[in-house]
C-alpha atoms as a PDB file:
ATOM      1  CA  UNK A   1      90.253  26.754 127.429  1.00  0.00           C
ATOM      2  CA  UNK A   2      89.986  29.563 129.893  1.00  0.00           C
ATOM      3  CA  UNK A   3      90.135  32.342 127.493  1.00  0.00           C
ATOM      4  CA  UNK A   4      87.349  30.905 125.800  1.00  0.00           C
ATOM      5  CA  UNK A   5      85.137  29.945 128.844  1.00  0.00           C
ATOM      6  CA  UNK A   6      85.344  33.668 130.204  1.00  0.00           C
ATOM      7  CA  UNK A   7      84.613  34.919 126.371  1.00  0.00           C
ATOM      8  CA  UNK A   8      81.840  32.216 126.382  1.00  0.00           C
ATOM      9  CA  UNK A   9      80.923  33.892 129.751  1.00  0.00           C
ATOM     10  CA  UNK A  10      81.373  37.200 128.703  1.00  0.00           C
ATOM     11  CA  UNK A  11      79.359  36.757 125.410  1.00  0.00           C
ATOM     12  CA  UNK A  12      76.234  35.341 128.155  1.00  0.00           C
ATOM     13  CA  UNK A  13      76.494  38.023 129.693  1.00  0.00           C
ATOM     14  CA  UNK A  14      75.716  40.757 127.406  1.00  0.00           C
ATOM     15  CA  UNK A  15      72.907  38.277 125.129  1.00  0.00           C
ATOM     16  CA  UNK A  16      71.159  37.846 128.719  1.00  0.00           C
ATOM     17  CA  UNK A  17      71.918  42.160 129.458  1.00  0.00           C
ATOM     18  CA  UNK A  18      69.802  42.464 125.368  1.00  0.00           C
ATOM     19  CA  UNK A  19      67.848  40.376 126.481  1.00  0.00           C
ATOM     20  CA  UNK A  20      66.152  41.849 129.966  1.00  0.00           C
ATOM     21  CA  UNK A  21      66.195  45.252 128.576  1.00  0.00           C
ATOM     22  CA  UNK A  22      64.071  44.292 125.253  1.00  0.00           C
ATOM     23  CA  UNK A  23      61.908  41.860 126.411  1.00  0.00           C
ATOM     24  CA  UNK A  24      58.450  43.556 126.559  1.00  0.00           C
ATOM     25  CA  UNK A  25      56.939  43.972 130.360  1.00  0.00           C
ATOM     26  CA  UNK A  26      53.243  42.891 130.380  1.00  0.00           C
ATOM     27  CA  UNK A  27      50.821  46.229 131.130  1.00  0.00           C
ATOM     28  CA  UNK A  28      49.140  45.870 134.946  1.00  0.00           C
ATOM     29  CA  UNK A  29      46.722  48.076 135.840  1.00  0.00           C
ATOM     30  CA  UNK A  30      48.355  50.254 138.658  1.00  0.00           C
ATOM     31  CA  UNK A  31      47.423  49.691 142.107  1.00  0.00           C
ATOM     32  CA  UNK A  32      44.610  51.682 143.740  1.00  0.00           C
ATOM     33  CA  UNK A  33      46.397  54.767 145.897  1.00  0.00           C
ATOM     34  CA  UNK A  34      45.941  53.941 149.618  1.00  0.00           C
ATOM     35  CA  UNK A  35      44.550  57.410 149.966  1.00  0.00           C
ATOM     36  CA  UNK A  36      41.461  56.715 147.253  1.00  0.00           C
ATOM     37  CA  UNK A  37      38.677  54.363 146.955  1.00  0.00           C
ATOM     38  CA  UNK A  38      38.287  52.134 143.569  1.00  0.00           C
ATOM     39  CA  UNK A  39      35.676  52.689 141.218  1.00  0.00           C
ATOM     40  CA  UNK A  40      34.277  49.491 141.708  1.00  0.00           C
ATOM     41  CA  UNK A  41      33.921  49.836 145.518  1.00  0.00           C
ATOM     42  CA  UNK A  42      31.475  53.510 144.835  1.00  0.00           C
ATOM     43  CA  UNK A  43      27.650  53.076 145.118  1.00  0.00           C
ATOM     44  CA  UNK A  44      25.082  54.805 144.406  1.00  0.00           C
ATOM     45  CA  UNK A  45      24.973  56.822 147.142  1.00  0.00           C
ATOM     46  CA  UNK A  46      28.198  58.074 146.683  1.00  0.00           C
ATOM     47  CA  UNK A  47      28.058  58.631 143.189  1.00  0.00           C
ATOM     48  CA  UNK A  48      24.121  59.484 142.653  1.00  0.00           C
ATOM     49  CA  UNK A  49      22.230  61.981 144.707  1.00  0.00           C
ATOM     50  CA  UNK A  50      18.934  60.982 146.618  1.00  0.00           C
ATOM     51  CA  UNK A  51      16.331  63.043 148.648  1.00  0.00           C
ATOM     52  CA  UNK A  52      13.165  61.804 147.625  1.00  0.00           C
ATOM     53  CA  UNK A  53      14.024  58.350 147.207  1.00  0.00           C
ATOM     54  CA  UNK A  54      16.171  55.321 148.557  1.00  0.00           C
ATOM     55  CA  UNK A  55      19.564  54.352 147.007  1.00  0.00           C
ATOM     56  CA  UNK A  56      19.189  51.166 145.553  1.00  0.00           C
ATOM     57  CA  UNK A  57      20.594  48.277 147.882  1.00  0.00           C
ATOM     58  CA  UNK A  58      23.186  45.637 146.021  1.00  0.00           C
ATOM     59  CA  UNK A  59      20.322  43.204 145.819  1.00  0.00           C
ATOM     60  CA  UNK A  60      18.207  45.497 143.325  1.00  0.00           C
ATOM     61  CA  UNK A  61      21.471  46.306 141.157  1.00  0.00           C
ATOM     62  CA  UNK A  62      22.363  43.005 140.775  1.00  0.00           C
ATOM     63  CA  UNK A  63      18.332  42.239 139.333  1.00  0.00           C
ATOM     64  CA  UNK A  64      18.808  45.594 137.222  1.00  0.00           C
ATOM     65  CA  UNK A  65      21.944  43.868 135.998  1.00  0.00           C
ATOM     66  CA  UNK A  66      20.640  40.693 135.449  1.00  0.00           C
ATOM     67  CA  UNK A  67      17.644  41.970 132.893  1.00  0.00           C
ATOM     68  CA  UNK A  68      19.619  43.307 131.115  1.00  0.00           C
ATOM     69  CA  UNK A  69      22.338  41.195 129.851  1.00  0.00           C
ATOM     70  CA  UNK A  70      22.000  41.329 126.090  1.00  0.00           C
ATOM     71  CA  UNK A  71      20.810  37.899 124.793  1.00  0.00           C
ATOM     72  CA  UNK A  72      18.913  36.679 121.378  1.00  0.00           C
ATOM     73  CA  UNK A  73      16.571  38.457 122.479  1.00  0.00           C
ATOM     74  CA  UNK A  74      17.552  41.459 123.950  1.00  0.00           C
ATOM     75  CA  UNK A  75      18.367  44.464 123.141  1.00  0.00           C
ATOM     76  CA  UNK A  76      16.681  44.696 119.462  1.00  0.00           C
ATOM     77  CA  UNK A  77      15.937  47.330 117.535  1.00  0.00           C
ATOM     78  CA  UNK A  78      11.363  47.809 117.404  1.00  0.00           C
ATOM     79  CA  UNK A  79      10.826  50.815 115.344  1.00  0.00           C
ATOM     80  CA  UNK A  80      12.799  54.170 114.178  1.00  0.00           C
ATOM     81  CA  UNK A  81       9.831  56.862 113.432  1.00  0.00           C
ATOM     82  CA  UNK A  82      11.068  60.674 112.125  1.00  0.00           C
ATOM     83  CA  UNK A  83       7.046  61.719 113.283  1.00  0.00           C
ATOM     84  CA  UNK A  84       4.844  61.085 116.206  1.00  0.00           C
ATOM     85  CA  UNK A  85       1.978  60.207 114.145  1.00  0.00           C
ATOM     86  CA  UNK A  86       4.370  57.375 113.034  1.00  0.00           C
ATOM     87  CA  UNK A  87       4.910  55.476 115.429  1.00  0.00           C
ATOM     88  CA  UNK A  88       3.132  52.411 116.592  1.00  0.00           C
ATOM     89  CA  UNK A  89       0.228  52.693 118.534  1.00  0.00           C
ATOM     90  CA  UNK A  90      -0.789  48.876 119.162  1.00  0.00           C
ATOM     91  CA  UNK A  91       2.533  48.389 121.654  1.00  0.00           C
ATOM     92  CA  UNK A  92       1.744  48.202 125.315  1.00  0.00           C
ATOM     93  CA  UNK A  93       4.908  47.698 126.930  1.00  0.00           C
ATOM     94  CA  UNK A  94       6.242  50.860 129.240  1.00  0.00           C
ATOM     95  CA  UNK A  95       8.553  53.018 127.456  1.00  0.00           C
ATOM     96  CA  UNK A  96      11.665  55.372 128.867  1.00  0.00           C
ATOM     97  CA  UNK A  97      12.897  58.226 126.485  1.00  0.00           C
ATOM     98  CA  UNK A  98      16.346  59.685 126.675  1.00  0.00           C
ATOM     99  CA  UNK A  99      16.876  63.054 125.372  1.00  0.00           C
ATOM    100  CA  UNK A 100      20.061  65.169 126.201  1.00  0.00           C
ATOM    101  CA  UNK A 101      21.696  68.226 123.524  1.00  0.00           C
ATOM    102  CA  UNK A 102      23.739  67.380 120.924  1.00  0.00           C
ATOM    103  CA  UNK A 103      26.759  65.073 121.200  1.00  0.00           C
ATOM    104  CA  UNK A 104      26.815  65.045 125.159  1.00  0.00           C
ATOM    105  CA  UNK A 105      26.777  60.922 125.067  1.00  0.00           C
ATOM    106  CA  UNK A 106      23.519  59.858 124.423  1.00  0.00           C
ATOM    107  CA  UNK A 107      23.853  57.157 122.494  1.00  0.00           C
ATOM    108  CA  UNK A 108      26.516  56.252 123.972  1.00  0.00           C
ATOM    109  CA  UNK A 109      25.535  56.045 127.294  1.00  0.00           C
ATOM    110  CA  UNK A 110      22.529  53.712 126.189  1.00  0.00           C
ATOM    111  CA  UNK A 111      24.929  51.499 124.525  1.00  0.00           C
ATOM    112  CA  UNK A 112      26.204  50.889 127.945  1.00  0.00           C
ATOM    113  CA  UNK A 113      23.155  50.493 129.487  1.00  0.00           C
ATOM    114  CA  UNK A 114      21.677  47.845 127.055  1.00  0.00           C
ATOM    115  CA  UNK A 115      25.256  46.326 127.262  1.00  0.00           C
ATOM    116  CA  UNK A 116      25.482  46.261 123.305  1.00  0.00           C
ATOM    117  CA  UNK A 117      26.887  48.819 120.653  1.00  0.00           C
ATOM    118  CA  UNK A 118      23.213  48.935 119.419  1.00  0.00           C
ATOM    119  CA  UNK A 119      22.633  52.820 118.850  1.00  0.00           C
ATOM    120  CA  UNK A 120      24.661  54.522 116.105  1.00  0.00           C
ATOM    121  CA  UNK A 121      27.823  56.629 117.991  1.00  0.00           C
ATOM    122  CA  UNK A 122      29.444  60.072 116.397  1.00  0.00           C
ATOM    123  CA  UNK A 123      31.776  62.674 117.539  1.00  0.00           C
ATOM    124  CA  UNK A 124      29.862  65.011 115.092  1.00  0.00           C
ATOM    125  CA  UNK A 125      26.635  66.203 116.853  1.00  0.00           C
ATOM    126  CA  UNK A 126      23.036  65.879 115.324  1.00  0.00           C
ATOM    127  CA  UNK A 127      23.367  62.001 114.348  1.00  0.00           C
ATOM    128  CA  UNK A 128      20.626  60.488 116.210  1.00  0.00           C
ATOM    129  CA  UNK A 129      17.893  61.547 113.234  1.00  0.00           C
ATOM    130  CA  UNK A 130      14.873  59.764 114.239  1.00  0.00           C
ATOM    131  CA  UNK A 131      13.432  58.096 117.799  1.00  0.00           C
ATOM    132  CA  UNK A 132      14.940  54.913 118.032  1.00  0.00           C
ATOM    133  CA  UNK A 133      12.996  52.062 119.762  1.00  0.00           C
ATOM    134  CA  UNK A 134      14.916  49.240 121.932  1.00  0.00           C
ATOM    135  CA  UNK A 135      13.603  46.238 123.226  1.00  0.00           C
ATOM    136  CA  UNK A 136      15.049  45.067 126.872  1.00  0.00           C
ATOM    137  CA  UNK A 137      14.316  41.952 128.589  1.00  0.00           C
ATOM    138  CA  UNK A 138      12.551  39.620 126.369  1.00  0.00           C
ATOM    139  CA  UNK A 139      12.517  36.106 125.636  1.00  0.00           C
ATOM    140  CA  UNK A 140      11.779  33.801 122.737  1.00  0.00           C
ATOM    141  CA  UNK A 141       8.122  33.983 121.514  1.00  0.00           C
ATOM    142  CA  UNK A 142       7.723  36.964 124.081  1.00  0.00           C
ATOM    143  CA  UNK A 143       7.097  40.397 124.316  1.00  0.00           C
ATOM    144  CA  UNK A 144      10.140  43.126 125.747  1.00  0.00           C
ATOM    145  CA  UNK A 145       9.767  44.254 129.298  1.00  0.00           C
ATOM    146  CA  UNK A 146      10.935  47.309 128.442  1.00  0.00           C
ATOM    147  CA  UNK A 147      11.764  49.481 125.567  1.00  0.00           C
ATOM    148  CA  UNK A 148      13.831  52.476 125.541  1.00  0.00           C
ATOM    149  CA  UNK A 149      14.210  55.380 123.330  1.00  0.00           C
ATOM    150  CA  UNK A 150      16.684  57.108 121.804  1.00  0.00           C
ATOM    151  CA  UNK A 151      15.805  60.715 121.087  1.00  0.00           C
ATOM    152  CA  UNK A 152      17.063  63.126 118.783  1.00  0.00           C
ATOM    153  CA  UNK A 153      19.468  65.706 120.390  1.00  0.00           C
ATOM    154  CA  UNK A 154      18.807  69.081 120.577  1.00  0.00           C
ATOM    155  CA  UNK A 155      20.702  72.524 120.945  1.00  0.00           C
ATOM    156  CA  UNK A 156      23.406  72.581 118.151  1.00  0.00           C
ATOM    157  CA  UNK A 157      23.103  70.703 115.061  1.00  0.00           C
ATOM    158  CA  UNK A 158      19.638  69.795 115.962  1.00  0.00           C
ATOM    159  CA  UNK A 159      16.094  71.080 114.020  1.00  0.00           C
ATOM    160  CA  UNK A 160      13.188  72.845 115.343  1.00  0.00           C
ATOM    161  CA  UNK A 161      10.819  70.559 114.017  1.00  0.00           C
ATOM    162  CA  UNK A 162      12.804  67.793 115.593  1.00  0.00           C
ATOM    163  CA  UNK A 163      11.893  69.520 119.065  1.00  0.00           C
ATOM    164  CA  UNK A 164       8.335  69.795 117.857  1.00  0.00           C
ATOM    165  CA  UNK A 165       7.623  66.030 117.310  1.00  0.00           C
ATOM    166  CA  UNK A 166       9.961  65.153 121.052  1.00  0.00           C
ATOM    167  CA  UNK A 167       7.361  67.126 122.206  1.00  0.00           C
ATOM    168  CA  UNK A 168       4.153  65.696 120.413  1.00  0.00           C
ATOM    169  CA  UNK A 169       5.304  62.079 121.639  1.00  0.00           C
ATOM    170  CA  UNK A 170       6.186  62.959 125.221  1.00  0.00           C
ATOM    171  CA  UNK A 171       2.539  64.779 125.622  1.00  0.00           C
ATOM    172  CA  UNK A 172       0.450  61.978 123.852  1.00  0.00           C
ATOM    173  CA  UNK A 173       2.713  58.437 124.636  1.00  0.00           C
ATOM    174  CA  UNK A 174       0.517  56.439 126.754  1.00  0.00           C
ATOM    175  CA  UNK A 175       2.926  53.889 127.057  1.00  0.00           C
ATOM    176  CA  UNK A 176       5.628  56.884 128.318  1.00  0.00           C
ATOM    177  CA  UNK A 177       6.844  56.277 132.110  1.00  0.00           C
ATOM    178  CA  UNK A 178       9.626  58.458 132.243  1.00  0.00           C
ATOM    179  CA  UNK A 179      12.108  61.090 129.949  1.00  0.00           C
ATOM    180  CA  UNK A 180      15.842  60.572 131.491  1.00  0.00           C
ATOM    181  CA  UNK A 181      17.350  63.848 130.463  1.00  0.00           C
ATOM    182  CA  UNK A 182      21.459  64.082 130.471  1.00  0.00           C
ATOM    183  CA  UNK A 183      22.935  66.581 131.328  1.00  0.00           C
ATOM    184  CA  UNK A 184      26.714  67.204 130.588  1.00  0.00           C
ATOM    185  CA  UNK A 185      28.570  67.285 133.763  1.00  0.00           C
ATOM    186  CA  UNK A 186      31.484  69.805 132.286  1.00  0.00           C
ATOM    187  CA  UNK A 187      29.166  72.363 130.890  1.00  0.00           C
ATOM    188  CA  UNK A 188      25.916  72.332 133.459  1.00  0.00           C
ATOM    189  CA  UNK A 189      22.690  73.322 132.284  1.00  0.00           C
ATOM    190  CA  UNK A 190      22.729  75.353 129.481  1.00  0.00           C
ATOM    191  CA  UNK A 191      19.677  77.541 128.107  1.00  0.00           C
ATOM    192  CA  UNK A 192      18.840  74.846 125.641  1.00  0.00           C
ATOM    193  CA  UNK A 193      18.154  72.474 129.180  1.00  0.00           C
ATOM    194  CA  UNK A 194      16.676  74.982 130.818  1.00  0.00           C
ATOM    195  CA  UNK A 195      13.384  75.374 128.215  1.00  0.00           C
ATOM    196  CA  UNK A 196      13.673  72.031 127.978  1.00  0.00           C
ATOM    197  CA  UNK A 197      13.094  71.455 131.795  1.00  0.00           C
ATOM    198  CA  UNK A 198      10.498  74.115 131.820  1.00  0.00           C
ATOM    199  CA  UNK A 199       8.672  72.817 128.896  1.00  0.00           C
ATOM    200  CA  UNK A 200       8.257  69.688 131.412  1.00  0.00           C
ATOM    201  CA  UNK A 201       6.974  71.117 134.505  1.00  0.00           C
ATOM    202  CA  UNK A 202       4.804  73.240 132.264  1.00  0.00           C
ATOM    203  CA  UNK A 203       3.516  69.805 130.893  1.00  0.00           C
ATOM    204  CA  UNK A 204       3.925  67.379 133.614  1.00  0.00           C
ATOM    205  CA  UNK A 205       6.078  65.430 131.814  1.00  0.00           C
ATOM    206  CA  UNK A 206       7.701  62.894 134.189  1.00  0.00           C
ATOM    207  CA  UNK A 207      11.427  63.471 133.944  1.00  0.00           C
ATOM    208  CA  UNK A 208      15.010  62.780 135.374  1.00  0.00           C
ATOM    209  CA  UNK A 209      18.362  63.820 135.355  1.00  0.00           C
ATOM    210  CA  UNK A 210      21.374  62.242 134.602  1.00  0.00           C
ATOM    211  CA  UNK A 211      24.764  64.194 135.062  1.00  0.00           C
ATOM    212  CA  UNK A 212      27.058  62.509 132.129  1.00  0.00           C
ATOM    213  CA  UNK A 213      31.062  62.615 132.190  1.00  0.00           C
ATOM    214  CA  UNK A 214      31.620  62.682 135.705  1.00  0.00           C
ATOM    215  CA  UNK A 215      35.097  61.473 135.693  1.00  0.00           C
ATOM    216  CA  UNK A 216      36.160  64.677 134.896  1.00  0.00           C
ATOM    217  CA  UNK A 217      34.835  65.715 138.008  1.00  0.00           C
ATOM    218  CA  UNK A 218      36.188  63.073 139.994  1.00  0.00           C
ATOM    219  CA  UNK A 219      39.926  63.469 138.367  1.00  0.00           C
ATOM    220  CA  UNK A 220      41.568  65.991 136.191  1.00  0.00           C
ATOM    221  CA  UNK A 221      42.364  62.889 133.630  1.00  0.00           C
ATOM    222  CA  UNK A 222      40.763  59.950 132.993  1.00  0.00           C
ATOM    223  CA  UNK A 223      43.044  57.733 133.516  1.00  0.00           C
ATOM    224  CA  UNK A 224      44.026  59.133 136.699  1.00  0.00           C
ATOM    225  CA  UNK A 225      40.636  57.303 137.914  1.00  0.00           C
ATOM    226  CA  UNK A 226      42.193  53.506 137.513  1.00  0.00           C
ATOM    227  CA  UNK A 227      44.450  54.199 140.743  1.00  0.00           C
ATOM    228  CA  UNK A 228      40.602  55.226 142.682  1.00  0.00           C
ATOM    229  CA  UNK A 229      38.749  58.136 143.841  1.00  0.00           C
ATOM    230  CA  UNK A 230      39.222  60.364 146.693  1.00  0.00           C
ATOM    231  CA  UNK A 231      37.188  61.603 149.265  1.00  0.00           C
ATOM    232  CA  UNK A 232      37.718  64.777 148.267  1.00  0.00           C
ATOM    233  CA  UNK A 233      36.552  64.732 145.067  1.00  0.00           C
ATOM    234  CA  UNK A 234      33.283  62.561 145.658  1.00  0.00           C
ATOM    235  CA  UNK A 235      32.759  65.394 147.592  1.00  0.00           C
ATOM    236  CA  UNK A 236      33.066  67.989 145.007  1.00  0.00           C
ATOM    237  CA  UNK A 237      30.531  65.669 143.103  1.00  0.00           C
ATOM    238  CA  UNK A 238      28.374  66.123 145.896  1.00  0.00           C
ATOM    239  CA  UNK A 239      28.190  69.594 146.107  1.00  0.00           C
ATOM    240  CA  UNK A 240      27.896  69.834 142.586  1.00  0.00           C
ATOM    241  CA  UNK A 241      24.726  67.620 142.804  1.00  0.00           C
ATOM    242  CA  UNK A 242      23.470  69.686 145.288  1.00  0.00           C
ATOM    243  CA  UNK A 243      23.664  72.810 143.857  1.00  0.00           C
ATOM    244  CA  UNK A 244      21.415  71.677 140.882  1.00  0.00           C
ATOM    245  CA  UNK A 245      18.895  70.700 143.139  1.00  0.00           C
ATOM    246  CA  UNK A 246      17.185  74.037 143.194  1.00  0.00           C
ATOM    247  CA  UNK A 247      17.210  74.652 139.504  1.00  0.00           C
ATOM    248  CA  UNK A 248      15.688  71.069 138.752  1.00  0.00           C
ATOM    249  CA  UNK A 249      13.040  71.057 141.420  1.00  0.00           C
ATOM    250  CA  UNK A 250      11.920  74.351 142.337  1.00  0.00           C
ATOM    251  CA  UNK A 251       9.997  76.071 144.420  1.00  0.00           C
ATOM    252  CA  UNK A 252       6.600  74.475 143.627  1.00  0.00           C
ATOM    253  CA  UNK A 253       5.128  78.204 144.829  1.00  0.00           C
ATOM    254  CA  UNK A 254       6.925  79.494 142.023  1.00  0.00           C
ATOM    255  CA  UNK A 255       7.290  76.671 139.014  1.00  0.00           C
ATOM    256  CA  UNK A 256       4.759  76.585 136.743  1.00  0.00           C
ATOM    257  CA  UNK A 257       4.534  72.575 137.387  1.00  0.00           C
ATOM    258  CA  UNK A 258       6.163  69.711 139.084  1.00  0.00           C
ATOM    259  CA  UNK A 259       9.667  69.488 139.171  1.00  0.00           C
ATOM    260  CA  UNK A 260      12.076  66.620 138.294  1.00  0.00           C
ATOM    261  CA  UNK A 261      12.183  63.470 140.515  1.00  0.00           C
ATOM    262  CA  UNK A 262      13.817  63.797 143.565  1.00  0.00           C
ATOM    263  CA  UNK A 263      16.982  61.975 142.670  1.00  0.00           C
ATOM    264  CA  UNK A 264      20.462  62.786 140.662  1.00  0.00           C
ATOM    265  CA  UNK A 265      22.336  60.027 138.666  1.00  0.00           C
ATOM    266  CA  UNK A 266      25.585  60.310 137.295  1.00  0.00           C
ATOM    267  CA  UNK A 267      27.648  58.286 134.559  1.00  0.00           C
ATOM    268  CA  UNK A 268      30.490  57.754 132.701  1.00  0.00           C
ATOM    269  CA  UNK A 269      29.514  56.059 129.802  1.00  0.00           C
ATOM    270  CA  UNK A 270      33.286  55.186 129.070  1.00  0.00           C
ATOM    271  CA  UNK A 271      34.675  54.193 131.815  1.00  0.00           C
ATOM    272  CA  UNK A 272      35.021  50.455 132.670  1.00  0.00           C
ATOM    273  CA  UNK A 273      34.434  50.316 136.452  1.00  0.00           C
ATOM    274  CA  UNK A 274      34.894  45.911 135.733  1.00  0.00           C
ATOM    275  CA  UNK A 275      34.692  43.763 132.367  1.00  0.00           C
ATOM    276  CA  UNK A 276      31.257  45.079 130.329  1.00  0.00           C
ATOM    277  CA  UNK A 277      30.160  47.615 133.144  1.00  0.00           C
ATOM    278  CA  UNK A 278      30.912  51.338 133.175  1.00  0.00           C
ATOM    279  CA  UNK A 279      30.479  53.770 135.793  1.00  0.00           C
ATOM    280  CA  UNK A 280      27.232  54.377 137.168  1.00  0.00           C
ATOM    281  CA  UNK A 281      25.005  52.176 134.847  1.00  0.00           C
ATOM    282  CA  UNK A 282      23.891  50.008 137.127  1.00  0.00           C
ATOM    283  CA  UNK A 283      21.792  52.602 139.184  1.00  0.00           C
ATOM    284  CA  UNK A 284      20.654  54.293 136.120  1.00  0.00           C
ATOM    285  CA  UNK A 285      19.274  50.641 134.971  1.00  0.00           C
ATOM    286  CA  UNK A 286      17.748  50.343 138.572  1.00  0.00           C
ATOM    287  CA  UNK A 287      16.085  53.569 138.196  1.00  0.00           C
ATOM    288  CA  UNK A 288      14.618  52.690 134.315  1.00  0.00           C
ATOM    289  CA  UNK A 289      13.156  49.488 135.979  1.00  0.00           C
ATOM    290  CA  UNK A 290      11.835  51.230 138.780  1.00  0.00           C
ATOM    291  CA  UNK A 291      10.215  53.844 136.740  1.00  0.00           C
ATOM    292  CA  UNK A 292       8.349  50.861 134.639  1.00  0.00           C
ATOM    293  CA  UNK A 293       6.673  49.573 137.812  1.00  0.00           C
ATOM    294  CA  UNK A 294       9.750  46.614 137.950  1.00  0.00           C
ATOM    295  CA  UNK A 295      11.022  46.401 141.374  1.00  0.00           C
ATOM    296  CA  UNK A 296      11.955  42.860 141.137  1.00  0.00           C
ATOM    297  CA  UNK A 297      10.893  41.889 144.908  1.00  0.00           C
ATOM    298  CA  UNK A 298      10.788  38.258 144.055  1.00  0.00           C
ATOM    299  CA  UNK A 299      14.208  38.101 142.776  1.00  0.00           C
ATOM    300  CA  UNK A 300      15.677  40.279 145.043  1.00  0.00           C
ATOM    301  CA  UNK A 301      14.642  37.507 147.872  1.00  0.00           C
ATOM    302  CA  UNK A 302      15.900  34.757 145.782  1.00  0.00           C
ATOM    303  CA  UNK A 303      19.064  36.438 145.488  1.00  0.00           C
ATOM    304  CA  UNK A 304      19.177  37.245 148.995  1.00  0.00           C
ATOM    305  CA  UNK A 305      18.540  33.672 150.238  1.00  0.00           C
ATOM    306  CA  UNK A 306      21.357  32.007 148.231  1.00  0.00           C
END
């Protein structure tokens, strides 16, 4: 009986050994680095860049946030048109275009914003074919709030007569309140941005920039950024923002027109700061609102009180 209780005990033993070395451990999100800050603890102001104008305080995100959580009625699709003349004329709402070259996350990034895989998504540049209208922010029976485009890309893979008909709508849209240009964060402003900023001052095109992919300037991986953000590099972000100041709004004695506004965004269209909110959308959704004429003062003091 004792032989067969220490081979019973032995045999226990190594089924309970198999056991705790195959039995799966559940994933956990490693814990933020005492020496870094999480993502979900960065505002605007450390992420963004403002001279001319105020961050935006938590009370105004959370609005931004709250218009536009997608619903029945919102985001939808209006109109695609491959022509200016195309397009309809009878809308009145206020309009926001985004524009950016080829493949540097357009679409992507107003995925994120509208909080629904809405616009069509590609690794291959050149997809986006047509402006793309999107409805934000309105109910049953009523019109959008908002509607923002989605414009083709240009640089590589793009057409010349796609640039030609950006152009035509951003000149002769009534209904146009601002053109959010991105910029890609790894390459900077190429040529292609350049004539495209130039083209704007030279028109007075109201415009905006938004630096895309910025977790590769805040880490050398991305996944580096789930353990938080450090000091350091929010600080190389800031110095990169402020070294494009200059080249986005310059000297008025010496540009041809005025320059962008006097703030920088920055994004990472892919990276899930919490559940259905990546980094730096909520500004960028403050600063679409705020270019419509939304500032959601009522709201804001509703939110505050409770």
């Amino acid at each position: 009986m004792l032989i067969y209780t220490c081979r019973e005990s032995g045999l226990t033993r190594r089924l309970f050994s198999t056991l705790r070395h195959n039995t799966p451990t559940p994933r956990q999100t490693p814990p933020p680095s005492p020496n870094k800050r999480n993502l979900e603890d960065l505002t605007p102001s450390d992420l963004c860049y403002y001279w001319d104008t105020k961050a935006p305080n938590a009370g105004q995100l959370a609005f931004a946030d709250k218009l536009f959580i997608p619903s029945r009625h919102s985001p939808i699709k209006l109109w695609s048109a491959s022509k200016f003349r195309t397009t309809p004329l009878s809308s009145i709402e206020p309009e926001v275009a985004f524009l950016g070259r080829s493949n540097v996350g357009k679409s992507s990034l107003l995925n994120a914003i509208m909080g629904q895989e809405i616009c069509w998504t590609s690794s291959k540049p050149g997809r986006t074919r047509e402006m793309n209208a999107f409805g934000i922010g309105g109910t049953k029976g009523g019109e959008s709030k908002i509607v923002l485009l989605d414009m083709p890309g240009y640089g590589k893979a793009s057409r010349s007569e796609w640039g030609m008909e950006i152009m035509k709508y951003l000149q002769g849209r009534k209904q146009l309140r601002r053109a959010f240009i991105l910029i890609d964060s790894e390459h900077g402003i190429k040529q292609k941005d350049a004539d495209i900023l130039k083209l704007f001052r030279r028109y007075a095109i109201p415009h905006q920039i938004i630096l895309s992919k910025i977790d590769k300037v805040l880490a050398k991986k991305k996944k580096q950024t789930k353990t938080g953000v450090s000091d350091v590099s929010i600080q190389r972000l800031r110095g990169m923002l402020q070294d494009l100041k200059p080249v986005i709004q310059p000297d008025p004695y010496v540009s041809e027109g005025p320059g962008a506004l006097g703030e920088i965004l920055t994004c990472s269209a892919d990276v899930e700061v919490s559940p259905g909110r990546a980094l730096g959308v909520d500004a960028i959704r403050w600063s679409i609102l705020s270019a419509a004429g939304i500032d959601g003062s009522l709201e804001e003091s509703r939110l505050a009180g409770s």
